[in-house]
Protein backbone atom coordinates (compact mmCIF):
# COMPACT_ATOMS: atom_id res chain seq x y z
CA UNK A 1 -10.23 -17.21 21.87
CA UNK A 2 -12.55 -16.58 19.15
CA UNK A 3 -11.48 -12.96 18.15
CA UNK A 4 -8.10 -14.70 17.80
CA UNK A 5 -8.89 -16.98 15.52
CA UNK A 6 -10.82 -13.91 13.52
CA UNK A 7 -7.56 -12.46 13.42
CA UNK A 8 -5.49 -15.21 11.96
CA UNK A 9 -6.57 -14.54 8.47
CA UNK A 10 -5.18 -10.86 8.53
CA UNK A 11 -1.85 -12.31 10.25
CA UNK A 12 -1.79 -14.46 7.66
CA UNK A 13 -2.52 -12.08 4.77
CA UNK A 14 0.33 -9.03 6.17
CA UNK A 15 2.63 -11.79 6.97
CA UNK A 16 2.97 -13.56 3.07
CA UNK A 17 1.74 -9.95 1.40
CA UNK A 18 3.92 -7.96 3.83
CA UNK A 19 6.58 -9.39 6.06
CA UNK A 20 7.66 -12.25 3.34
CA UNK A 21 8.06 -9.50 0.13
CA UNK A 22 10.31 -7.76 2.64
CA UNK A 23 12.22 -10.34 3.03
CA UNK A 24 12.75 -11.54 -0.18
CA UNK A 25 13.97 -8.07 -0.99
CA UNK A 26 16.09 -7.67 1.72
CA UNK A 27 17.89 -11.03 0.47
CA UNK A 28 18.09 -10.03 -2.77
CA UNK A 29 20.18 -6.36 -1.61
CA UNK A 30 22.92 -9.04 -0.43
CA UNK A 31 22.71 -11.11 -3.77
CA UNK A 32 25.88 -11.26 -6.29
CA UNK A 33 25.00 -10.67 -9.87
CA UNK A 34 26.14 -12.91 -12.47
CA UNK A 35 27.58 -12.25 -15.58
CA UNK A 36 24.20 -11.93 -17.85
CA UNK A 37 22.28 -10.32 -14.62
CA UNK A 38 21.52 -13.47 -13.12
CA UNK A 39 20.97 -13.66 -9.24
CA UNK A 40 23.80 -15.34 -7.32
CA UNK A 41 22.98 -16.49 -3.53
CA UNK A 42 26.42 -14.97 -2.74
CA UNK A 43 26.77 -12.43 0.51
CA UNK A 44 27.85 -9.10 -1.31
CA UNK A 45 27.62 -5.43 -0.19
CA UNK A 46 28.51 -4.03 -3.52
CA UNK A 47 25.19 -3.31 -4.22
CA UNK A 48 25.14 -0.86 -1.08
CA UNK A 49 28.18 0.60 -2.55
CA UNK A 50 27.09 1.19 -5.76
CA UNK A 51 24.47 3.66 -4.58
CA UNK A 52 27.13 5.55 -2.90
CA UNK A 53 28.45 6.67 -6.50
CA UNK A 54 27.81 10.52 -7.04
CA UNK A 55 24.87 10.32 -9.86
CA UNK A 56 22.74 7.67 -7.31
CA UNK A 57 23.83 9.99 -4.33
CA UNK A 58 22.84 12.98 -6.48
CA UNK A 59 19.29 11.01 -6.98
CA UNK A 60 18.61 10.50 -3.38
CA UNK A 61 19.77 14.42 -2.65
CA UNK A 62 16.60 15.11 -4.89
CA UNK A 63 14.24 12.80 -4.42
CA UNK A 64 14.82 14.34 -0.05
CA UNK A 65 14.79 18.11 -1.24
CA UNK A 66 11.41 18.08 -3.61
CA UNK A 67 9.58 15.78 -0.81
CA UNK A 68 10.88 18.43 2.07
CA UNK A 69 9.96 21.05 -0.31
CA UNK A 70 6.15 19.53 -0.99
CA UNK A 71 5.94 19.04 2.44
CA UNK A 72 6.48 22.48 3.52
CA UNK A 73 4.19 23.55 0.68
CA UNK A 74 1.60 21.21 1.83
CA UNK A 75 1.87 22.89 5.46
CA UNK A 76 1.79 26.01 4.19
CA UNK A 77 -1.31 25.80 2.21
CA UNK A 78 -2.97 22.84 3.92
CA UNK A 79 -3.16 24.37 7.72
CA UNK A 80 -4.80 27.32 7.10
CA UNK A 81 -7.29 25.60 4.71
CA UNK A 82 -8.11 22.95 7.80
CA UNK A 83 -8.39 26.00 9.96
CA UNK A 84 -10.80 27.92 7.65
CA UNK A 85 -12.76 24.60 7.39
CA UNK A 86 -12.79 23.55 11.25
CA UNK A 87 -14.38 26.84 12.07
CA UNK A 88 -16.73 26.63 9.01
CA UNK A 89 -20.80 26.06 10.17
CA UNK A 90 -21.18 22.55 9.66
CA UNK A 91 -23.59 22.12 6.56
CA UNK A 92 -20.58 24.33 5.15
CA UNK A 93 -17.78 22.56 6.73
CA UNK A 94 -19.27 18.93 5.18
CA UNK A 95 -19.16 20.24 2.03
CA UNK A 96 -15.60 21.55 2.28
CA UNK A 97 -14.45 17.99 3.30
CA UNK A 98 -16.27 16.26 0.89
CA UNK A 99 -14.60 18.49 -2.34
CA UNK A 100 -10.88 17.71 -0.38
CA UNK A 101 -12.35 13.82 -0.11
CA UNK A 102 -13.89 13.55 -3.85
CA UNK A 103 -10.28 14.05 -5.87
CA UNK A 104 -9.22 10.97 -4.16
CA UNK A 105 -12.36 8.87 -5.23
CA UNK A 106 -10.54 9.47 -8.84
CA UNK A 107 -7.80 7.10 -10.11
CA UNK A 108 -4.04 8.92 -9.33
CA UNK A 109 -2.77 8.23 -12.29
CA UNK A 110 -5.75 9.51 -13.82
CA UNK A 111 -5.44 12.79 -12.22
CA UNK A 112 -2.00 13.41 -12.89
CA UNK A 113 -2.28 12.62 -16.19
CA UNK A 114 -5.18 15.54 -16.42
CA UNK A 115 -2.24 17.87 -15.31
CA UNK A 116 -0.43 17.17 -18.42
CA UNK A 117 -3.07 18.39 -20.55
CA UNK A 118 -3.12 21.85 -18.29
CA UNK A 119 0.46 22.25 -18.36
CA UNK A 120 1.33 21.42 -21.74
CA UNK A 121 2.40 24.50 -23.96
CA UNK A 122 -0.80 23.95 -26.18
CA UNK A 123 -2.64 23.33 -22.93
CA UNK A 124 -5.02 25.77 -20.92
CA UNK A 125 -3.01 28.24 -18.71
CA UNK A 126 -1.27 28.55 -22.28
CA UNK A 127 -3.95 29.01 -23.90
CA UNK A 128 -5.30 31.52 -21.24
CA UNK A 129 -2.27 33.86 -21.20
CA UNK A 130 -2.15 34.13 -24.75
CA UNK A 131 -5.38 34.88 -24.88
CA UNK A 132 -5.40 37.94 -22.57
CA UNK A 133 -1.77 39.07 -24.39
CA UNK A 134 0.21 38.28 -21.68
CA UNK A 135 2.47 35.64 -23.25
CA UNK A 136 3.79 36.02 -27.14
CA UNK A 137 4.31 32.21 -26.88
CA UNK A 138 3.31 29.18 -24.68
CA UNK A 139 6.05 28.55 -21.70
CA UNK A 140 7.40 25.25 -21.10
CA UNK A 141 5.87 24.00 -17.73
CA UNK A 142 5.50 20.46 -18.81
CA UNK A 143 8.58 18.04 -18.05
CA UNK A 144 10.01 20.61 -15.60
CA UNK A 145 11.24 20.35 -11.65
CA UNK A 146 8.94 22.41 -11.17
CA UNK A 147 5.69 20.75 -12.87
CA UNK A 148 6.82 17.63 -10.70
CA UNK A 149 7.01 19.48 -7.08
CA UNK A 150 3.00 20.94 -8.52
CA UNK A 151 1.84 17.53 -9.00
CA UNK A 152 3.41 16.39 -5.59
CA UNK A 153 1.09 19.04 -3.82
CA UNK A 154 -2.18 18.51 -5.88
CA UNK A 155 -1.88 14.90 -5.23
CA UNK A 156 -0.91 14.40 -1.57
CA UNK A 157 -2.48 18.12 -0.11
CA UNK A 158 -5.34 16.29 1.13
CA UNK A 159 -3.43 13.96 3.34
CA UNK A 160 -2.22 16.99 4.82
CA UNK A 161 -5.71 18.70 5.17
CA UNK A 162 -7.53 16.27 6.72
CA UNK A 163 -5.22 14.59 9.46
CA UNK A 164 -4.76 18.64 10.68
CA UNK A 165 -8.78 19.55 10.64
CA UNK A 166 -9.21 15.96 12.51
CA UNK A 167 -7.36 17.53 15.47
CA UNK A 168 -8.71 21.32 14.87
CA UNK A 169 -12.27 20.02 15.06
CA UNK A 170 -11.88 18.36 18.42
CA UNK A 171 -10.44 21.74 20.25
CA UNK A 172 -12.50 22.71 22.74
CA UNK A 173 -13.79 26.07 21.99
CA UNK A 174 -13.82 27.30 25.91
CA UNK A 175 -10.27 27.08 25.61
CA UNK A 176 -10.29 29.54 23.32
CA UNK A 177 -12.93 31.70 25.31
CA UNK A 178 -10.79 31.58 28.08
CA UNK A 179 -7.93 32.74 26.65
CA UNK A 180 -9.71 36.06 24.98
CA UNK A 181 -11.25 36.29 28.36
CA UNK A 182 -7.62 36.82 29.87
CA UNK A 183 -7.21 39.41 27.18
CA UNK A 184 -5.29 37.27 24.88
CA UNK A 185 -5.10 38.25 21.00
CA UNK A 186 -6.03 36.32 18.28
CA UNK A 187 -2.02 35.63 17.36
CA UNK A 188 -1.60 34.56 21.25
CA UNK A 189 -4.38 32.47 20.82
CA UNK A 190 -3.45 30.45 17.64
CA UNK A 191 0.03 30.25 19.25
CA UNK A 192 -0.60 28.98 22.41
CA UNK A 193 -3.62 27.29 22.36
CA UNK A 194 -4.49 25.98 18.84
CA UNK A 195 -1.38 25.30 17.52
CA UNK A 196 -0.14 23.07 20.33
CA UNK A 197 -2.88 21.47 20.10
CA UNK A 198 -2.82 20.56 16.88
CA UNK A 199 0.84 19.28 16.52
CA UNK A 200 -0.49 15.60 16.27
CA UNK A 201 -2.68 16.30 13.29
CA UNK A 202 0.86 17.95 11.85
CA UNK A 203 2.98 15.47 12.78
CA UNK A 204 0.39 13.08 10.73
CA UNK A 205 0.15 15.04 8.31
CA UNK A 206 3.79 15.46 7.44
CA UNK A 207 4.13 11.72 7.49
CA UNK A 208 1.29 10.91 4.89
CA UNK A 209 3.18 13.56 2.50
CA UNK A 210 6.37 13.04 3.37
CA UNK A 211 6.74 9.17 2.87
CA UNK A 212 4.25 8.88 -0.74
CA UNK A 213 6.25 11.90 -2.22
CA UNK A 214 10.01 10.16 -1.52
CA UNK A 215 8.91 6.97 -2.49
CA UNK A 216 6.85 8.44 -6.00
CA UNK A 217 7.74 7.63 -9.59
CA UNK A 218 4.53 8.17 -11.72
CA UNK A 219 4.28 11.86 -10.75
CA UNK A 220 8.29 12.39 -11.45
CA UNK A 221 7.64 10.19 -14.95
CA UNK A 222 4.47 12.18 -16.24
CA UNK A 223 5.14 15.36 -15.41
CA UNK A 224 8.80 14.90 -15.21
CA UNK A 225 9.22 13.18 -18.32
CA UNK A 226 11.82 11.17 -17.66
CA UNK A 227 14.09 14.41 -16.68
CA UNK A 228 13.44 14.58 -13.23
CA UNK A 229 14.65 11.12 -12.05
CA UNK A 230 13.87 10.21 -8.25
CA UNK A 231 14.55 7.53 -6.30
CA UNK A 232 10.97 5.57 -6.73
CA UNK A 233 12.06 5.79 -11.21
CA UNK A 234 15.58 4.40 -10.42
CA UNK A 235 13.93 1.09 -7.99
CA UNK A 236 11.06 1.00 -11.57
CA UNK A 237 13.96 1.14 -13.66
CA UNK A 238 16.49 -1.34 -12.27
CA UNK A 239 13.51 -4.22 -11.84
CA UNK A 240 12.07 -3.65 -15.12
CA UNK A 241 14.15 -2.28 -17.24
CA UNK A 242 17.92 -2.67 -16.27
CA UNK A 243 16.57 -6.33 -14.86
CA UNK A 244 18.97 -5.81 -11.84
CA UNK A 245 16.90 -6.51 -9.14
CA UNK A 246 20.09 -6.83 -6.48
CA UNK A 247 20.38 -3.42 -6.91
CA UNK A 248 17.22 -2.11 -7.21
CA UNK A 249 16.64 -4.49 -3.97
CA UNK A 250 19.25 -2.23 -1.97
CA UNK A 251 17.88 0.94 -3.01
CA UNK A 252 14.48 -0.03 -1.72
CA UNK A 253 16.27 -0.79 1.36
CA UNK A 254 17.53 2.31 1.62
CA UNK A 255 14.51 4.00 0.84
CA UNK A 256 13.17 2.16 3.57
CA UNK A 257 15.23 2.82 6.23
CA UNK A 258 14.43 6.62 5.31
CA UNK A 259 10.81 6.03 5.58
CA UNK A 260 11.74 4.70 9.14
CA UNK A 261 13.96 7.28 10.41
CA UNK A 262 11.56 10.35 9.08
CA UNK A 263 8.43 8.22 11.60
CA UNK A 264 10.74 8.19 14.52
CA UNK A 265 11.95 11.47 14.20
CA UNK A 266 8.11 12.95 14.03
CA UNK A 267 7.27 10.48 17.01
CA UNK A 268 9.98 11.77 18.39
CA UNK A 269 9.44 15.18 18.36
CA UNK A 270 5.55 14.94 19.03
CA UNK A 271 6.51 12.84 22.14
CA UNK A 272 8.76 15.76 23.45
CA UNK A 273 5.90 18.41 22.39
CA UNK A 274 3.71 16.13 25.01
CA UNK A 275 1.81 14.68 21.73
CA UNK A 276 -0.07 18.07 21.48
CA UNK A 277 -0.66 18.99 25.13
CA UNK A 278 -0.75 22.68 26.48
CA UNK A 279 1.84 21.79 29.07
């Protein structure tokens, strides 16, 4: 009875801070809009429709491709680092985890801000490749696609990293042994032993990019400078700056419902890969 009533106040707190915002939102993606933007209590779905113009459609086709796209990259570079540091000694392997760990102790916005000053055409790779007579003049890397999908990975590579080398560093090594002792290679190995085994820490770690790099809008707005418009800037724009919070309501909706379709379709395809298993 008593570790009930311990849990009332975080009921309490997730159900105003949580459940209640939700709702209010979800309300407000029904709402009419009045003639000077005002909020009418009038069931409407023309918000829904609205997004399904081509330059809002165009948005969402985006905002999916560069978070598939950073989430690939963060695979690609993030599973071979949390293999390299799972098999690291372990006075080694602490210190890997704590330089991966330390960029987060660091304010975000703070950090992609610093990626301005590196990518701008007076900045230092600039700077560097003039230097050494590769470049006659800086290149424009700053306000590009491409700057955006860079600050995407720097930001959210660690939430890859460390939900992989979670799962890595709980393999039993005799597995291993036992599978070189049957004469399997190194690639059989990895294939059939460590990589199965590991699918939960991917699955995790596609989720915890995946769902920050949809939903972003101070990565797209730094490095992006207002060019690279995803669906996280049009929700910032509609509630501050085109004060139309119906709509902005319905695309967070929708942004939602993506969220919740991308964590059952990783559930379930980790529940028919046996959540990791061998078998």
């Amino acid at each position: 009875m008593k570790k009930k009533l311990l849990a009332i106040p975080y009921g309490l707190w997730g159900f105003f801070f949580t459940i209640v915002p939700l709702i209010v939102i979800l309300v407000y993606s029904f709402c009419s809009t009045g003639t000077y933007g005002d909020i009418i209590y009038k069931f409407t779905l023309d918000n829904y429709k609205l997004f399904l113009e081509p330059i809002y459609l165009n948005v969402l086709k985006k905002s999916l491709l560069l978070a598939f796209v950073s989430t690939l990259l963060c695979i690609a570079l993030g599973y071979p680092m949390a293999y390299i540091i799972s098999k690291a000694n372990k006075n080694r392997r602490n210190l890997m985890v704590m330089l991966f760990v330390l960029p987060l102790w660091t304010n975000f916005l703070l950090r992609t801000y610093s990626w301005m000053g590196i990518l701008r055409e007076g900045g230092i790779i600039n700077n560097i490749l003039i230097t050494l007579n590769i470049i006659d003049k800086p290149i424009k890397m700053l306000y590009t696609t491409g700057a955006v999908l860079l600050g995407m990975v720097y930001n959210f590579l660690p939430f890859m990293v460390l939900p992989i080398y979670s799962v890595l560093i709980k393999i039993d090594d005799k597995l291993i042994e036992a599978a070189k002792d049957l004469g399997a290679t190194d690639f059989e190995t990895f294939t059939k032993i460590i990589f199965p085994l590991s699918i939960p820490g991917v699955v995790s770690g596609i989720l915890m990019v995946f769902m920050p790099a949809v939903s972003t809008f101070v990565i797209s707005d730094l490095l992006g400078g207002g060019q690279t418009v995803l669906l996280g800037n049009l929700i910032q724009n509609q509630f501050l700056m085109a004060r139309n919070w119906q709509f902005g309501s319905s695309i967070s909706m929708i942004m939602i419902i993506l969220i919740l379709l991308s964590i059952k379709l990783t559930s379930k395809y980790q529940d028919e890969e046996g959540g990791g298993n061998l078998w």
